[in-house]
PDB file of N, CA and C in Angstrom:
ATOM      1  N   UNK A   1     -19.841 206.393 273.895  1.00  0.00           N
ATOM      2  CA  UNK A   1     -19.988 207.675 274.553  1.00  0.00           C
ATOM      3  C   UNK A   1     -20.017 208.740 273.470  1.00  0.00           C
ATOM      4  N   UNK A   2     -20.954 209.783 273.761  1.00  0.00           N
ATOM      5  CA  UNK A   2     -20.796 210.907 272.374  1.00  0.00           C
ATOM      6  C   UNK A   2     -21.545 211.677 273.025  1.00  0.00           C
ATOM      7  N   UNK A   3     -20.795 213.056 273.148  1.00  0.00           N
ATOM      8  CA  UNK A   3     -21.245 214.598 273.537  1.00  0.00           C
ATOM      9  C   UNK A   3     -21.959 215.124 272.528  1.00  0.00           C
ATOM     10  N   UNK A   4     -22.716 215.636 272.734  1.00  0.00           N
ATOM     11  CA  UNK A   4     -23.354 216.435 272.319  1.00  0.00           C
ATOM     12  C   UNK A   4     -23.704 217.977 272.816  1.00  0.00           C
ATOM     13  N   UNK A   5     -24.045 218.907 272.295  1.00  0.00           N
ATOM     14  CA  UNK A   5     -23.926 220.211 273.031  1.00  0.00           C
ATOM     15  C   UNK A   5     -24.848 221.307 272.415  1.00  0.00           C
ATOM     16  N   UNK A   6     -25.175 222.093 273.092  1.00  0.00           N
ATOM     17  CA  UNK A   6     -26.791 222.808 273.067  1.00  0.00           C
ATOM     18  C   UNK A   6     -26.159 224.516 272.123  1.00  0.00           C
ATOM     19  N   UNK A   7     -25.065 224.713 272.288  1.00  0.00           N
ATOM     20  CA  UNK A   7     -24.592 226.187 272.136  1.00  0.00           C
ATOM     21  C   UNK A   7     -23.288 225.778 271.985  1.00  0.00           C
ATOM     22  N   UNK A   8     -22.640 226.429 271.817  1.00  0.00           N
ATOM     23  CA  UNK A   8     -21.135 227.192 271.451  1.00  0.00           C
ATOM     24  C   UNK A   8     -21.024 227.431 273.103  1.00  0.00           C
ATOM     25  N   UNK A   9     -20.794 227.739 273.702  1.00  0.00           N
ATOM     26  CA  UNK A   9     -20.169 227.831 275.220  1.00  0.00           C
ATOM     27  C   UNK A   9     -20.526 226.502 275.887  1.00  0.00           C
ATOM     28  N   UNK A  10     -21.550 225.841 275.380  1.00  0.00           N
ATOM     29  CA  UNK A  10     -21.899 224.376 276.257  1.00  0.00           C
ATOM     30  C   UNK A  10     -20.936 223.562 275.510  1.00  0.00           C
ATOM     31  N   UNK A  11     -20.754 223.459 273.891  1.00  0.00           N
ATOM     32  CA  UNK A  11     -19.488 222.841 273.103  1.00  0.00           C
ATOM     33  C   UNK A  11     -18.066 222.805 274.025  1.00  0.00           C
ATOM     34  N   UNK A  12     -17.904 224.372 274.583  1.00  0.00           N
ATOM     35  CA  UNK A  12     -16.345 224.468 275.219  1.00  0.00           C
ATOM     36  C   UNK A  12     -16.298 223.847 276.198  1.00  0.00           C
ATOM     37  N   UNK A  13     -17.398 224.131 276.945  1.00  0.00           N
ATOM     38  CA  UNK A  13     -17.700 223.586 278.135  1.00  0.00           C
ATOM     39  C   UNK A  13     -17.431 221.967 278.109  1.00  0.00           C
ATOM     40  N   UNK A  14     -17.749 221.443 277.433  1.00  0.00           N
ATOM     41  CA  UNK A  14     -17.862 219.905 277.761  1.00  0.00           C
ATOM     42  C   UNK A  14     -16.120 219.233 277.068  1.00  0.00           C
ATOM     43  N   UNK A  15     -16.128 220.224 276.079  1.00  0.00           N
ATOM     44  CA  UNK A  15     -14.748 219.869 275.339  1.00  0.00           C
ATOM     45  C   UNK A  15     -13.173 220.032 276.934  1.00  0.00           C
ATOM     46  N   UNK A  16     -13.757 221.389 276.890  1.00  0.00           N
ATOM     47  CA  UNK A  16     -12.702 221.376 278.611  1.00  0.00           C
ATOM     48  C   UNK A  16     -12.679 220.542 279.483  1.00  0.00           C
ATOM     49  N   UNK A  17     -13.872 219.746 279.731  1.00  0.00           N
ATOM     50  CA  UNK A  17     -13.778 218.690 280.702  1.00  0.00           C
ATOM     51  C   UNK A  17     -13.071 217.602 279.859  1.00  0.00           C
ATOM     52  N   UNK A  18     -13.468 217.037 278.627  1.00  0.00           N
ATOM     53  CA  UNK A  18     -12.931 216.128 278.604  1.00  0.00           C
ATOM     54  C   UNK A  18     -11.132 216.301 278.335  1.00  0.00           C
ATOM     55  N   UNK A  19     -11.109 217.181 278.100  1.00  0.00           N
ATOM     56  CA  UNK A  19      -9.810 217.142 278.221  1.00  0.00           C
ATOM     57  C   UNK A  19      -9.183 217.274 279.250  1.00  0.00           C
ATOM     58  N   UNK A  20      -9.540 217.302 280.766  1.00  0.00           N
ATOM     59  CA  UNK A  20      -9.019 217.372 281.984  1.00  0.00           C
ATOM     60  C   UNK A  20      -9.390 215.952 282.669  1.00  0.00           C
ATOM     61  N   UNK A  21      -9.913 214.907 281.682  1.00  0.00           N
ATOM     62  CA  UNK A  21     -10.692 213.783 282.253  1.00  0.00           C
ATOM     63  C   UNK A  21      -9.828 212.440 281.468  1.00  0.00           C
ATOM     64  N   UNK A  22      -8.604 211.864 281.831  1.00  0.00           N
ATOM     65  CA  UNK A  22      -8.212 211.180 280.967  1.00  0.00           C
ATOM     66  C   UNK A  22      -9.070 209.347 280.965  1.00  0.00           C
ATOM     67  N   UNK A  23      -9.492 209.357 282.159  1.00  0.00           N
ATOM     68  CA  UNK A  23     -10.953 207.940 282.040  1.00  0.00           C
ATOM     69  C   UNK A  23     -11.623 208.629 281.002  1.00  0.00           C
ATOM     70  N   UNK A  24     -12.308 209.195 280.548  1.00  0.00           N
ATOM     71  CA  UNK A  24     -13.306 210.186 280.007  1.00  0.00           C
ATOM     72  C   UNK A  24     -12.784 209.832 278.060  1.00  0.00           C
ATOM     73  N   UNK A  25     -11.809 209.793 277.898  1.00  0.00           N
ATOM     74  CA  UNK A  25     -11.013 210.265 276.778  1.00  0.00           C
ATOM     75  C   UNK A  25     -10.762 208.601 276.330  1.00  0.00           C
ATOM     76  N   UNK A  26     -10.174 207.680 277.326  1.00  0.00           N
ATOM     77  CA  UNK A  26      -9.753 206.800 277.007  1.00  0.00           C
ATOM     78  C   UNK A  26     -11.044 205.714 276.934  1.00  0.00           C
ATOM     79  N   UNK A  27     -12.112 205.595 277.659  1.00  0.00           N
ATOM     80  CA  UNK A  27     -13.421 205.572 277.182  1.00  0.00           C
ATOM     81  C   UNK A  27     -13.766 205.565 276.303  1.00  0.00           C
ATOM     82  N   UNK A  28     -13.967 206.917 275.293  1.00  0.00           N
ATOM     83  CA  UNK A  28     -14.160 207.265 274.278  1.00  0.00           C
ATOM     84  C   UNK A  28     -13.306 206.576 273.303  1.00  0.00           C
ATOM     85  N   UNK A  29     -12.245 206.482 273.159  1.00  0.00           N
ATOM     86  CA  UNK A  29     -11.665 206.357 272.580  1.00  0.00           C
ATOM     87  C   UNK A  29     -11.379 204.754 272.411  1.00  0.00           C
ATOM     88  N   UNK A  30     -12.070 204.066 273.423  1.00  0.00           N
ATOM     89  CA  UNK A  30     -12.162 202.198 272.885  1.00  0.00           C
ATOM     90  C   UNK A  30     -13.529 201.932 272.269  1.00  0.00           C
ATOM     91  N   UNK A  31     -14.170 203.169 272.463  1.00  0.00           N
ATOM     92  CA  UNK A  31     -15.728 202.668 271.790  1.00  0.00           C
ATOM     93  C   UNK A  31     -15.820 203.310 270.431  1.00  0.00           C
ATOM     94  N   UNK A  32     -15.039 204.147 270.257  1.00  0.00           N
ATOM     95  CA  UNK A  32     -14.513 204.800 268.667  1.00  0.00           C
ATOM     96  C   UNK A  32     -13.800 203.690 268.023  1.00  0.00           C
ATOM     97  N   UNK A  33     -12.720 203.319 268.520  1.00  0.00           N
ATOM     98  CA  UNK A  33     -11.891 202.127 267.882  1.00  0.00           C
ATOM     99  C   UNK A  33     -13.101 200.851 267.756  1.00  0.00           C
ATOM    100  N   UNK A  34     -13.736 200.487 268.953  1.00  0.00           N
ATOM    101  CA  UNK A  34     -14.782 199.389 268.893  1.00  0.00           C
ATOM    102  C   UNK A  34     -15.343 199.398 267.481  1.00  0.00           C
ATOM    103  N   UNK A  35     -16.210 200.518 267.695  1.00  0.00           N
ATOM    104  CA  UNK A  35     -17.118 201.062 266.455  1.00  0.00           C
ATOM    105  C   UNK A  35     -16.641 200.701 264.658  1.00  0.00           C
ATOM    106  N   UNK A  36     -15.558 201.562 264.846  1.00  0.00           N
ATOM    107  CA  UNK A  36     -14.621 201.223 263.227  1.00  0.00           C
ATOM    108  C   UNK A  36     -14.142 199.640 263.112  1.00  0.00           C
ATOM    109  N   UNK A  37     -13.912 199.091 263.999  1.00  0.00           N
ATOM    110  CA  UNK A  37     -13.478 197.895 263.677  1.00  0.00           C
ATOM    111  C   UNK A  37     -14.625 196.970 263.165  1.00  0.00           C
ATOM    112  N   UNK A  38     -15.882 197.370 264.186  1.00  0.00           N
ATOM    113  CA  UNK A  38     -17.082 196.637 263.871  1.00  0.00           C
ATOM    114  C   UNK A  38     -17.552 196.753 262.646  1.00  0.00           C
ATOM    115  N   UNK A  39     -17.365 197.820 261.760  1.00  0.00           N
ATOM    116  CA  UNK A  39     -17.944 198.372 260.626  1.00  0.00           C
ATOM    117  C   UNK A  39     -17.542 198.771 259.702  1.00  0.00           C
ATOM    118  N   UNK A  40     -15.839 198.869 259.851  1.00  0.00           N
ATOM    119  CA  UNK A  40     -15.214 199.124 258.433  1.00  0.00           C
ATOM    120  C   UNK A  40     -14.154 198.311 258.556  1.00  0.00           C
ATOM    121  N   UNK A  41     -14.739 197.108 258.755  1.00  0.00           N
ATOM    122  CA  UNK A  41     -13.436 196.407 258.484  1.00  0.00           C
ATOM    123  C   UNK A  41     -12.728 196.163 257.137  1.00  0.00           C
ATOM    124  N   UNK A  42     -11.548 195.691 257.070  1.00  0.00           N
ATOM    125  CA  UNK A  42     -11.462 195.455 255.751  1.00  0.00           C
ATOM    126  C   UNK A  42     -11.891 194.178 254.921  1.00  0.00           C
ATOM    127  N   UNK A  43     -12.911 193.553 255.264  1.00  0.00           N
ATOM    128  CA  UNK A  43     -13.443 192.613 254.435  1.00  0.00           C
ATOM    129  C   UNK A  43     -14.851 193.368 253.604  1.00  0.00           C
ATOM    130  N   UNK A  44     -15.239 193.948 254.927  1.00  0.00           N
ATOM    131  CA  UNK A  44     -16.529 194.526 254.148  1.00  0.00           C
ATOM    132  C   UNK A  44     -16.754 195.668 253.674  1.00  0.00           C
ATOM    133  N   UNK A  45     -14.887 196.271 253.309  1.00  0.00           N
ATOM    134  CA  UNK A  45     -14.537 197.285 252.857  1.00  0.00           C
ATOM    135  C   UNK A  45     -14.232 196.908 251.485  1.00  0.00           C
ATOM    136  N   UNK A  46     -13.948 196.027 251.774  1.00  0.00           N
ATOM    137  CA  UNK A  46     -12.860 195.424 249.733  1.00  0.00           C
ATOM    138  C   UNK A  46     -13.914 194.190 249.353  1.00  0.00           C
ATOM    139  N   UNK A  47     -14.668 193.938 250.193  1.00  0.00           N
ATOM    140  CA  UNK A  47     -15.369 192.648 249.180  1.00  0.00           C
ATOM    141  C   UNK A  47     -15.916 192.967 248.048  1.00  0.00           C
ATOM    142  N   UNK A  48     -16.656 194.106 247.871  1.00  0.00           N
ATOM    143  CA  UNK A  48     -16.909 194.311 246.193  1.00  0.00           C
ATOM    144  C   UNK A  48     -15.374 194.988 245.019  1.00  0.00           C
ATOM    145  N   UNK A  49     -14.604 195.521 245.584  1.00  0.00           N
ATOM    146  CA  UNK A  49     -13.676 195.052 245.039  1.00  0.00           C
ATOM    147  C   UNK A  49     -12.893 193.445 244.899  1.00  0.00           C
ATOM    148  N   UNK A  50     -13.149 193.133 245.339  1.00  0.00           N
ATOM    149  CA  UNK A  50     -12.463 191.646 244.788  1.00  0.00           C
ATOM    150  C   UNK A  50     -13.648 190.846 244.143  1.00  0.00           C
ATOM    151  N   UNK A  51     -14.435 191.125 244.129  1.00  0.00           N
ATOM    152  CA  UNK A  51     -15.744 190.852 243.087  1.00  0.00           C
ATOM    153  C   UNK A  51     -15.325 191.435 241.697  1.00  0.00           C
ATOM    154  N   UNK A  52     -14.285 192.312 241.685  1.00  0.00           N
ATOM    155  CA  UNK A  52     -13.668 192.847 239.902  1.00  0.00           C
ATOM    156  C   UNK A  52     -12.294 192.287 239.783  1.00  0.00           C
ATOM    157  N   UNK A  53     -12.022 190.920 240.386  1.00  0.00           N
ATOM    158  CA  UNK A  53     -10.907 190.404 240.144  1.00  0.00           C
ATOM    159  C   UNK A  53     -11.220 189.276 239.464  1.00  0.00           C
ATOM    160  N   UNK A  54     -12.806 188.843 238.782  1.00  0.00           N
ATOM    161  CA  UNK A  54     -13.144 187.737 238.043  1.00  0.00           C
ATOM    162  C   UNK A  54     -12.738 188.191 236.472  1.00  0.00           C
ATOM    163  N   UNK A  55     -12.092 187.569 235.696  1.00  0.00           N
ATOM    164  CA  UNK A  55     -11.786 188.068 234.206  1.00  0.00           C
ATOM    165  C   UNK A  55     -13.410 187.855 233.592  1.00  0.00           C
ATOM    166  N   UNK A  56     -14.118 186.885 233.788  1.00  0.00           N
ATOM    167  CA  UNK A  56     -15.116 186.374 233.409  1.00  0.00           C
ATOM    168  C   UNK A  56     -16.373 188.037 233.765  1.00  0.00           C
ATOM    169  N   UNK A  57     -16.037 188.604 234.187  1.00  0.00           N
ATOM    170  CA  UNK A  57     -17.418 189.784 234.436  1.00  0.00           C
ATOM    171  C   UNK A  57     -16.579 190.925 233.514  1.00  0.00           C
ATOM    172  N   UNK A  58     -15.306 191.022 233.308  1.00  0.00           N
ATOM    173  CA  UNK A  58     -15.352 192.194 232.361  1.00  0.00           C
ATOM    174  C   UNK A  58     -15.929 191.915 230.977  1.00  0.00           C
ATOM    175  N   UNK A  59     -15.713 190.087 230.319  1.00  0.00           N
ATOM    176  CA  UNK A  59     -16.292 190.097 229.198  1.00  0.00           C
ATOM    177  C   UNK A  59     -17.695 190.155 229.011  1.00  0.00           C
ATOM    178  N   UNK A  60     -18.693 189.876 230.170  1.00  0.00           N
ATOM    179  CA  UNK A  60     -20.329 189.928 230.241  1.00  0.00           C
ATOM    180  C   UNK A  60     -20.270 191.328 229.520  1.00  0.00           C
ATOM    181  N   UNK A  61     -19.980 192.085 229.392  1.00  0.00           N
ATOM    182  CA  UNK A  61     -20.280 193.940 229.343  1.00  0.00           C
ATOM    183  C   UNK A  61     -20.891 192.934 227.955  1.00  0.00           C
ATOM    184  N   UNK A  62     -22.144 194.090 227.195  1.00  0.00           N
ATOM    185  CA  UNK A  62     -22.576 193.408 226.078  1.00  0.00           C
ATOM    186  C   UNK A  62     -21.716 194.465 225.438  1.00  0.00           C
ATOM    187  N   UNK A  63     -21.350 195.351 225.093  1.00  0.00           N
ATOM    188  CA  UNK A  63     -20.481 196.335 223.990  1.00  0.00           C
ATOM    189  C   UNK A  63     -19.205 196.076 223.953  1.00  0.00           C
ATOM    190  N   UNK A  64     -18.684 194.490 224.816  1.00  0.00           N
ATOM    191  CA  UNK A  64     -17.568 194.147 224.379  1.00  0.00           C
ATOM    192  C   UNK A  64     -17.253 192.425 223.570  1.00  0.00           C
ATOM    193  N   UNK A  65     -18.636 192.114 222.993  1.00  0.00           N
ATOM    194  CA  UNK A  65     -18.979 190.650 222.556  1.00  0.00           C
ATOM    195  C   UNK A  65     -18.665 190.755 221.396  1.00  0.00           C
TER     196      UNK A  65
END
């Protein structure tokens, strides 16, 4: 779910409802959580960090042979 809004009074406008709408909010708010989990998880957050936990790739650098 994601508002969108045409003006500054249509912004308040829709922001006021959802805040008088707690289905509305809690909605939102499993497809926000959905979303981040789907996409920042932490594997495919740290996998190129743990790609710099090989000792073997700091010596490849050629200005350290």
């Amino acid at each position: 779910v994601m508002m969108t809004a045409d003006s500054p009074p249509d912004f308040i406008s829709k922001i006021e409802r959802l805040l008088d709408d707690a289905d509305q909010q809690n909605r939102m708010a499993k497809r926000g959580r959905a979303y981040v989990e789907q996409h920042f998880d932490w594997h495919s957050c740290c996998a190129p960090l743990a790609e710099l936990d090989q000792p073997q790739d700091v010596y490849k650098h050629e200005n350290w042979q």
